[in-house]
Protein backbone atom coordinates (compact mmCIF):
# COMPACT_ATOMS: atom_id res chain seq x y z
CA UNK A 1 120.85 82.70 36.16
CA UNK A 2 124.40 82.80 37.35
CA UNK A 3 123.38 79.53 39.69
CA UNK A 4 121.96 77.73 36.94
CA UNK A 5 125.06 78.13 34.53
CA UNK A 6 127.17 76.82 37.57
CA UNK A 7 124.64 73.48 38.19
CA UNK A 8 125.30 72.89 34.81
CA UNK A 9 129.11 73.42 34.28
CA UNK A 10 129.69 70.97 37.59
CA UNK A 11 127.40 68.36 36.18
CA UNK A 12 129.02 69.01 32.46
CA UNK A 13 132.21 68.53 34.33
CA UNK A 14 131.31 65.73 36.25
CA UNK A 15 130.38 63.84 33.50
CA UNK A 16 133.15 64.71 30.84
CA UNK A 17 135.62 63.19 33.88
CA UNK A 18 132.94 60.01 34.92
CA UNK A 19 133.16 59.19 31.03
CA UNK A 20 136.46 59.70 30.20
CA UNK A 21 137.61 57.88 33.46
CA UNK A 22 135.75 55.00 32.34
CA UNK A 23 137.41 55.07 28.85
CA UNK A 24 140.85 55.41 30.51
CA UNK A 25 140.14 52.36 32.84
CA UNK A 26 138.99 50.40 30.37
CA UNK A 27 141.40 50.83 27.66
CA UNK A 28 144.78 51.29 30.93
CA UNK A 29 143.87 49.20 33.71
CA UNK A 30 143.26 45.91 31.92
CA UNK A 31 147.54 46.08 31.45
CA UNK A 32 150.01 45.90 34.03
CA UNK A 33 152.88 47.47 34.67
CA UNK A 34 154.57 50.81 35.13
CA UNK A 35 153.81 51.87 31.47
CA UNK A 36 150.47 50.88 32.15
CA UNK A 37 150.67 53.43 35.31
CA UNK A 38 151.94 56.31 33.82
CA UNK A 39 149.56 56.24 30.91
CA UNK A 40 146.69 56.23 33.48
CA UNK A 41 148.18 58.93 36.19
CA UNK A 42 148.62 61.38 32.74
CA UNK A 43 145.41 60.52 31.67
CA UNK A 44 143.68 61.78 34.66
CA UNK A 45 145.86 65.18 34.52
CA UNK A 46 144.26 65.61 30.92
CA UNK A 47 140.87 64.76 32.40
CA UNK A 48 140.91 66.99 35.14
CA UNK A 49 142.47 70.00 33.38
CA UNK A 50 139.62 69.13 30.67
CA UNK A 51 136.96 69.03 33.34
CA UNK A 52 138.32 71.87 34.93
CA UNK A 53 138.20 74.23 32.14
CA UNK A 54 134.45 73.11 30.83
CA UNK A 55 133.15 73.62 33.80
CA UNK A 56 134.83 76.86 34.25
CA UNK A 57 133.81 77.63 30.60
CA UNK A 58 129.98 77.02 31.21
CA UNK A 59 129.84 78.65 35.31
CA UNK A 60 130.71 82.19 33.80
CA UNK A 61 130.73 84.94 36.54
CA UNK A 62 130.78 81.64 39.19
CA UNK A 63 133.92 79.66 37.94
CA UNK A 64 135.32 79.59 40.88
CA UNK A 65 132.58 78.19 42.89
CA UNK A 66 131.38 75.71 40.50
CA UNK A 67 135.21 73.96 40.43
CA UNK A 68 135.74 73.63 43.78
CA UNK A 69 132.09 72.12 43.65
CA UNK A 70 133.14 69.62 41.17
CA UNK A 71 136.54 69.16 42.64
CA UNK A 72 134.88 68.07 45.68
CA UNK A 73 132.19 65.50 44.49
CA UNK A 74 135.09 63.90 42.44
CA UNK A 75 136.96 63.80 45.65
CA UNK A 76 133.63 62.94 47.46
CA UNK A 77 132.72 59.93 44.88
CA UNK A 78 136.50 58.79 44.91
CA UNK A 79 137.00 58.85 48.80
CA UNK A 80 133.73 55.95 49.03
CA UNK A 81 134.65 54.58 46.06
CA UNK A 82 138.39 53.48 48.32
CA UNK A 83 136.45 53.25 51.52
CA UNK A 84 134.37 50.40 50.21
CA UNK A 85 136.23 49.23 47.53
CA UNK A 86 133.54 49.93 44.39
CA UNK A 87 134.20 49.61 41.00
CA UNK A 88 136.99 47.89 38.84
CA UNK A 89 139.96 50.10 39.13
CA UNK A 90 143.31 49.37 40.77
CA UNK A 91 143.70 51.32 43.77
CA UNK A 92 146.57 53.15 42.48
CA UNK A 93 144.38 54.62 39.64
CA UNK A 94 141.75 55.74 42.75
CA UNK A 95 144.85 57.27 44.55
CA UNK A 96 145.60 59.48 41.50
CA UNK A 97 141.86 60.42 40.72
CA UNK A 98 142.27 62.14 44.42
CA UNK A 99 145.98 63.48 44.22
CA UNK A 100 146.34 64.48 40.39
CA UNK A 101 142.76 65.16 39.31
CA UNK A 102 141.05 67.25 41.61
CA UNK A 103 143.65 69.52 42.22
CA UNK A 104 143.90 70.11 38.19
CA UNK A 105 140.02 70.93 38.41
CA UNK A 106 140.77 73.64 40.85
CA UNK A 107 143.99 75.03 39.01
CA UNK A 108 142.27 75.00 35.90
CA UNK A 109 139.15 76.86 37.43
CA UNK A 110 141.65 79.88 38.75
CA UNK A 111 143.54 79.99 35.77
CA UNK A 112 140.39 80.58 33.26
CA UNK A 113 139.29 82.99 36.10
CA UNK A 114 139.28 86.67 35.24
């Protein structure tokens, strides 16, 4: 039971950060600028703290495991995403998925810990 809670808080968490990453890049990226930037790079600190604690939430006695599990398919999906240049976001935004994001996930996964 405690394997099945933690398949479902890393896909919960993968898809409360797919879908609110598209939002952001759809309503951020469209703009230019260093405002534009900003907005983004905070925008994915929100999205991985908010990732981070759901799954956390949902893994129970496996929070641990299930973050760093989620923290490394974002990093996974966001690594081939650069390497072959997929999607519609600015390579900045792909830049602070891997350096702002996924380490969020993880600190929010240890803080929730008990």
């Amino acid at each position: 039971m405690k394997i099945l809670r933690a398949l479902v808080g890393v896909v919960v968490g993968y898809l409360i950060y797919a879908l609110a990453s598209m939002l952001v890049v759809g309503m951020v990226t469209p703009r230019e600028g260093p405002t534009a930037m900003f907005l983004g790079l905070t925008a994915l600190l929100v999205i991985g703290g908010i990732a981070g604690f759901a799954t956390s939430a949902i893994a129970g006695g496996m929070k641990r495991p299930a973050a760093l599990i989620l923290a490394g398919l974002v990093a996974m999906a966001t690594v081939a995403n650069l390497a072959m240049q997929l999607g519609a976001e600015p390579t900045w935004y792909k830049v602070g998925t891997l350096l702002l994001t996924t380490p969020v996930i993880v600190i929010m996964s240890f803080r929730t810990a008990e």
